[in-house]
Protein backbone atom coordinates (compact mmCIF):
# COMPACT_ATOMS: atom_id res chain seq x y z
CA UNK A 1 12.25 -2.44 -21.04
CA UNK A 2 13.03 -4.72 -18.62
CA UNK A 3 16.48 -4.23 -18.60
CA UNK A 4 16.02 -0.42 -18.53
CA UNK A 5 13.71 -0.78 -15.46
CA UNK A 6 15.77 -3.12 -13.32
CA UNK A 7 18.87 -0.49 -14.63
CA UNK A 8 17.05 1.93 -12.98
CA UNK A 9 15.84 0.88 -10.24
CA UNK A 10 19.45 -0.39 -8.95
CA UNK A 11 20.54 3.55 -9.96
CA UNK A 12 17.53 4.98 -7.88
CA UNK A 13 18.39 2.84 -4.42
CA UNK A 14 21.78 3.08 -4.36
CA UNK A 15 21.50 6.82 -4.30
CA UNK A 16 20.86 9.08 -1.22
CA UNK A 17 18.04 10.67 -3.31
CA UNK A 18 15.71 7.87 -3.17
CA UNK A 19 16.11 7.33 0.55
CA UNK A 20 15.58 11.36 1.64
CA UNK A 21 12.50 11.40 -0.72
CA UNK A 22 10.75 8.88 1.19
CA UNK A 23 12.01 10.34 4.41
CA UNK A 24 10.95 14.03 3.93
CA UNK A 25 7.94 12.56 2.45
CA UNK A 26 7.19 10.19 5.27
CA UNK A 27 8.06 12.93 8.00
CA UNK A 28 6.47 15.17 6.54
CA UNK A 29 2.81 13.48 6.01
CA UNK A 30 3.39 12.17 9.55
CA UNK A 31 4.00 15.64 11.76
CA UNK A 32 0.73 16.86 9.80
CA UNK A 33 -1.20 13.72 10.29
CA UNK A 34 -0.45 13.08 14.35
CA UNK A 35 1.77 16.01 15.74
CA UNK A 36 1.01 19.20 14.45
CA UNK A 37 -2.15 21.00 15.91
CA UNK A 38 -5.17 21.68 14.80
CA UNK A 39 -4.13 19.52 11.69
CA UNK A 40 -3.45 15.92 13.83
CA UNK A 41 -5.99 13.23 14.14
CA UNK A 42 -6.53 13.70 17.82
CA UNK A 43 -7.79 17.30 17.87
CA UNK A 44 -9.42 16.68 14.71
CA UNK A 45 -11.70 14.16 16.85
CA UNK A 46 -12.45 11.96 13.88
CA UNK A 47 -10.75 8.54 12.55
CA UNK A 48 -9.78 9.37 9.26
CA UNK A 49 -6.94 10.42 6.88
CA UNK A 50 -7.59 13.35 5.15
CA UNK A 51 -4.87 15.13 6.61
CA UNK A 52 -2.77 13.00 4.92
CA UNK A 53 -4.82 12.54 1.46
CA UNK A 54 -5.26 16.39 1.33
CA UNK A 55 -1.23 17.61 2.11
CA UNK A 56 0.23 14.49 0.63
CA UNK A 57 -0.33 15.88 -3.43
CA UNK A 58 1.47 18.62 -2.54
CA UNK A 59 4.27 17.11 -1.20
CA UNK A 60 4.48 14.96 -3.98
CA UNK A 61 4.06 17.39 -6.49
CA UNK A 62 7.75 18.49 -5.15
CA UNK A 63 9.35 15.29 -4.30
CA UNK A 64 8.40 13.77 -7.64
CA UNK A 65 10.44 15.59 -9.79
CA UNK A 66 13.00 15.35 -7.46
CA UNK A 67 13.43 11.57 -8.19
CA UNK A 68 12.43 11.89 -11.88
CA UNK A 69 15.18 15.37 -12.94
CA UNK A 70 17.95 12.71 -13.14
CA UNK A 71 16.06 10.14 -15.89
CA UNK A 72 17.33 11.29 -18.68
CA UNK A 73 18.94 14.63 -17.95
CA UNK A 74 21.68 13.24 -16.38
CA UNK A 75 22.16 10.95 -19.10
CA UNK A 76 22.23 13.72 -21.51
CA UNK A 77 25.12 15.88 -19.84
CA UNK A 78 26.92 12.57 -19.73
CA UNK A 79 26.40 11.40 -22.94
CA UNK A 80 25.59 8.19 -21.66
CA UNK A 81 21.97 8.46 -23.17
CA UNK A 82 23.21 8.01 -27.01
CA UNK A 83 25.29 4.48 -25.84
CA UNK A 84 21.22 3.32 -24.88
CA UNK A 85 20.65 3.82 -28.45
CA UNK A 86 22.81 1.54 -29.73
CA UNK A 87 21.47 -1.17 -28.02
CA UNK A 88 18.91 -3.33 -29.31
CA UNK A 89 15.89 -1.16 -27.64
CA UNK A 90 13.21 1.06 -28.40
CA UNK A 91 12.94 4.42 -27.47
CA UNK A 92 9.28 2.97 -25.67
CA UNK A 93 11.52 0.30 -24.14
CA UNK A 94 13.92 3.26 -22.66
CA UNK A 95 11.23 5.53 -21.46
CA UNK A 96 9.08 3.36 -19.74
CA UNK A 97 11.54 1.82 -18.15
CA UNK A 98 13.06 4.99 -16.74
CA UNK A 99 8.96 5.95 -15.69
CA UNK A 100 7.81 3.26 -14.26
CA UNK A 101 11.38 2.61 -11.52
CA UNK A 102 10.25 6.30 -10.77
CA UNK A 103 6.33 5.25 -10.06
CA UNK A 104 7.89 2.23 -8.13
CA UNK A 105 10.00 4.54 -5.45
CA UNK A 106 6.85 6.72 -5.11
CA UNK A 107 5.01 3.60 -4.35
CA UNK A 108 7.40 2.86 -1.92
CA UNK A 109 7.06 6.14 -0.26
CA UNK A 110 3.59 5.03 0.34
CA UNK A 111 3.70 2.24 1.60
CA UNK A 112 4.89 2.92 4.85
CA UNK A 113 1.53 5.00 5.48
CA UNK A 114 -0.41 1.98 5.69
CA UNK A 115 0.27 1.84 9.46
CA UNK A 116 -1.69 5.19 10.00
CA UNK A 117 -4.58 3.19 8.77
CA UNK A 118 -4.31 0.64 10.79
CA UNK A 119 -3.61 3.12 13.55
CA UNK A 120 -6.72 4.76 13.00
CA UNK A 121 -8.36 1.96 12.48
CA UNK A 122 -7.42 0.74 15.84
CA UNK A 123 -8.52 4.48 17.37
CA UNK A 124 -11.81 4.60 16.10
CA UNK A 125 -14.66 4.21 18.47
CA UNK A 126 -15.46 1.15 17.81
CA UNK A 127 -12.66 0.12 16.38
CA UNK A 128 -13.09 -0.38 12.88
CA UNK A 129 -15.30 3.01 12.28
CA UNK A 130 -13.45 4.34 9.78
CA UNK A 131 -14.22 4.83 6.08
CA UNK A 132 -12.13 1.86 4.40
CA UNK A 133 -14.07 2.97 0.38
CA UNK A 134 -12.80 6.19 1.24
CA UNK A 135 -9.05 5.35 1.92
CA UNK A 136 -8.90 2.48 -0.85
CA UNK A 137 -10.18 5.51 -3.45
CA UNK A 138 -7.26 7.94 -1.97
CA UNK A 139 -4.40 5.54 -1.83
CA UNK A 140 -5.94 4.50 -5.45
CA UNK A 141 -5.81 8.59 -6.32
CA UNK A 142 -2.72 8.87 -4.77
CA UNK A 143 -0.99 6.13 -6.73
CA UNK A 144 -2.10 7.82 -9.78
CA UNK A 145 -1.65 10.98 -8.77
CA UNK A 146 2.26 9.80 -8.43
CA UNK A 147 2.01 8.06 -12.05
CA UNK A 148 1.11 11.54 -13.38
CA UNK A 149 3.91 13.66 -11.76
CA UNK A 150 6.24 11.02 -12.80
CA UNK A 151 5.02 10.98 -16.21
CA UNK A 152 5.86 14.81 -16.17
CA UNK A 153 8.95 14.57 -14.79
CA UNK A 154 9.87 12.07 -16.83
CA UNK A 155 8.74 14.89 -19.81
CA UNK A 156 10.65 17.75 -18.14
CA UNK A 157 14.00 15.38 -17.98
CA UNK A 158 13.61 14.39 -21.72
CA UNK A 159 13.55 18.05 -22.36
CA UNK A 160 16.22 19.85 -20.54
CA UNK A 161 20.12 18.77 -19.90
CA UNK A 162 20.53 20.82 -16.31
CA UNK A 163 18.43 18.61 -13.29
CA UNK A 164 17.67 21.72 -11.76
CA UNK A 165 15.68 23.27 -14.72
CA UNK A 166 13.96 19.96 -15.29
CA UNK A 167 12.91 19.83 -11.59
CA UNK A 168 11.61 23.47 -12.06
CA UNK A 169 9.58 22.57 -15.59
CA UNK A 170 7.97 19.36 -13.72
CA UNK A 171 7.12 21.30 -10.48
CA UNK A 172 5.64 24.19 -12.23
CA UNK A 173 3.25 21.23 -14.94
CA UNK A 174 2.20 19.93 -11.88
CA UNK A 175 1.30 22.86 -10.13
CA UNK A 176 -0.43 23.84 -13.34
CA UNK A 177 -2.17 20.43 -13.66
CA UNK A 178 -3.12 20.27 -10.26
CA UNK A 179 -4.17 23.09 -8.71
CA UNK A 180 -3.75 25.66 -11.11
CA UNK A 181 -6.79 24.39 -13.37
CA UNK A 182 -9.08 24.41 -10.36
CA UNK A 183 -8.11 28.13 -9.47
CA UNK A 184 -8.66 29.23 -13.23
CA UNK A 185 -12.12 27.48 -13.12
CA UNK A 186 -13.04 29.51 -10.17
CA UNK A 187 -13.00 32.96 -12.32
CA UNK A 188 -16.32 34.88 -12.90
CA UNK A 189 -15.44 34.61 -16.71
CA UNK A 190 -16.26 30.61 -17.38
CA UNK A 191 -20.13 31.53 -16.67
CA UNK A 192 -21.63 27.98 -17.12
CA UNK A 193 -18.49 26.34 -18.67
CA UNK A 194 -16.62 26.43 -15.20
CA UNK A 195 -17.04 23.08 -13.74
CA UNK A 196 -16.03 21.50 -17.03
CA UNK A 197 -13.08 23.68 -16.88
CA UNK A 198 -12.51 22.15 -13.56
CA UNK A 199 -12.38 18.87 -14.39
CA UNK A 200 -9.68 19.30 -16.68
CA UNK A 201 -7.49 19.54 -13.42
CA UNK A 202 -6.09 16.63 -11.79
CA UNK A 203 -7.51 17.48 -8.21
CA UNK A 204 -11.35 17.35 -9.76
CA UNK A 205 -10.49 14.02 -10.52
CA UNK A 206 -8.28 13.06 -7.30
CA UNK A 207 -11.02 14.79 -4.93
CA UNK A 208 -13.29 11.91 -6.76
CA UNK A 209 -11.61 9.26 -6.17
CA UNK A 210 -11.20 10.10 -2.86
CA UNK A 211 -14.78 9.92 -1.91
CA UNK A 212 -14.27 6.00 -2.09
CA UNK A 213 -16.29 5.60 -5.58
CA UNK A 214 -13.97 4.73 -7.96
CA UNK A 215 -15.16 5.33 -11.31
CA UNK A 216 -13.43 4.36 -14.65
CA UNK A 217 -13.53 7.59 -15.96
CA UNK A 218 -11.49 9.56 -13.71
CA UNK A 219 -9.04 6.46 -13.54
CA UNK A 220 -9.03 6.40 -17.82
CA UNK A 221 -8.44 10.76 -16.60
CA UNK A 222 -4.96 9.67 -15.00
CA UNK A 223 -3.99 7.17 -17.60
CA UNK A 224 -4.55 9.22 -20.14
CA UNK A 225 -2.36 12.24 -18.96
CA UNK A 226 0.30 10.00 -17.92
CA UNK A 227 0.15 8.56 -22.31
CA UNK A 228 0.39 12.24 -23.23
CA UNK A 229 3.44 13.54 -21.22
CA UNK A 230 5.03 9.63 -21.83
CA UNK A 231 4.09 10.34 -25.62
CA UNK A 232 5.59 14.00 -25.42
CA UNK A 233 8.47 12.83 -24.01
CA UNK A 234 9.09 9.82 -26.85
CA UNK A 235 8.79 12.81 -29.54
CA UNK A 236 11.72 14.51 -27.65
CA UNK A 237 14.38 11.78 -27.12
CA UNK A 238 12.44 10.69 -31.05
CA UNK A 239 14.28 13.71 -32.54
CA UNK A 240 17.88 13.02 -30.87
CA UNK A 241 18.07 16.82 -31.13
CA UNK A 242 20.17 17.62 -27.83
């Protein structure tokens, strides 16, 4: 796995891919978070984030599958996949190794937004007044969140041979997973069964997190997903039906 991840990893940075994720990413969060009105932290009048924990799911919900349509896709339409077989690995070995290079560049991408806390920090009156449980449960959601899309990219890859149809399958899962649970919870026709509906979706569980208690179920929530779509995907490259 090792191997695989270290493989991948190299692949991943020495593409332009990698490097205009993070940047659209990064300029993206950071126009909504400090330039853009009514959205920006100085008309908002409060030291806090959750401009950028509230728009940053959606951007990764794109940008994800942007770095994950390539995993084994690419490798498919190249044939370059069945030469991995040969070698003395396990299909496990393969896959996470492709997933978790792919959680490591989103990782990446969020690393740099550590300075708007400390900015914040710094602006808050005193300086300090800022809810630090809060932030540690979002990055923690966020981190997840990214483990999940990846996972489903990762899924949509194993699935398809054309980048651009895997990029479509994991962008439309984690639209589905995300926000379009929540919206089908909010129908008249759940009656009483609506807010367990709701927490089948990955924002019930994010928007917890986010509140700065983090409890084990709605992390065991993420890691769970992310074992299904990483188990999905093993039964696809399993049946070396492509």
């Amino acid at each position: 796995m090792l191997t695989i991840f270290k493989k991948e990893v190299n692949a991943l940075l020495s593409s332009l891919t990698a490097y205009l994720v993070i940047v659209i990413f990064l300029t993206a969060v950071g126009l909504f978070t400090w330039v853009f009105p009514d959205t920006n932290v100085f008309d908002y009048g409060f030291a806090d984030l959750s401009t950028l924990f509230n728009l940053s799911p959606y951007v990764l919900m794109f940008l994800v599958p942007a770095i994950t349509m390539r995993t084994f896709a690419e490798e498919k339409k190249a044939g370059t996949l069945e030469l991995l077989f040969t070698k003395p690995l396990t299909d496990w070995d393969i896959i996470l190794g492709k997933y978790l290079a792919c959680l490591l560049l989103v990782v990446l991408a969020l690393l740099p937004t550590l300075v708007y806390y400390y900015t914040v920090f710094q602006l808050g009156s005193p300086p300090g007044n800022v809810d630090s449980a809060g932030v540690t449960g979002s990055y923690l959601g966020l981190v997840l969140l990214g483990g999940v899309f990846a996972a489903i990219g990762t899924f949509a890859s194993a699935i398809s041979e054309n980048q651009v149809i895997s990029f479509l399958i994991a962008v439309f899962l984690c639209f589905l997973l995300h926000t379009g649970i929540s919206s089908l919870a909010g129908l008249a026709v759940w009656g009483g069964e609506a807010y367990f509906v709701s927490q089948l979706g990955l924002d019930y569980h994010y928007n917890a997190l986010s509140k700065g208690l983090i409890d084990l179920r709605n992390v065991v929530y993420f890691l769970g997903v992310v074992f299904v779509m990483l188990s999905a995907a093993k039964l696809v490259i399993g049946s070396r039906k492509w």
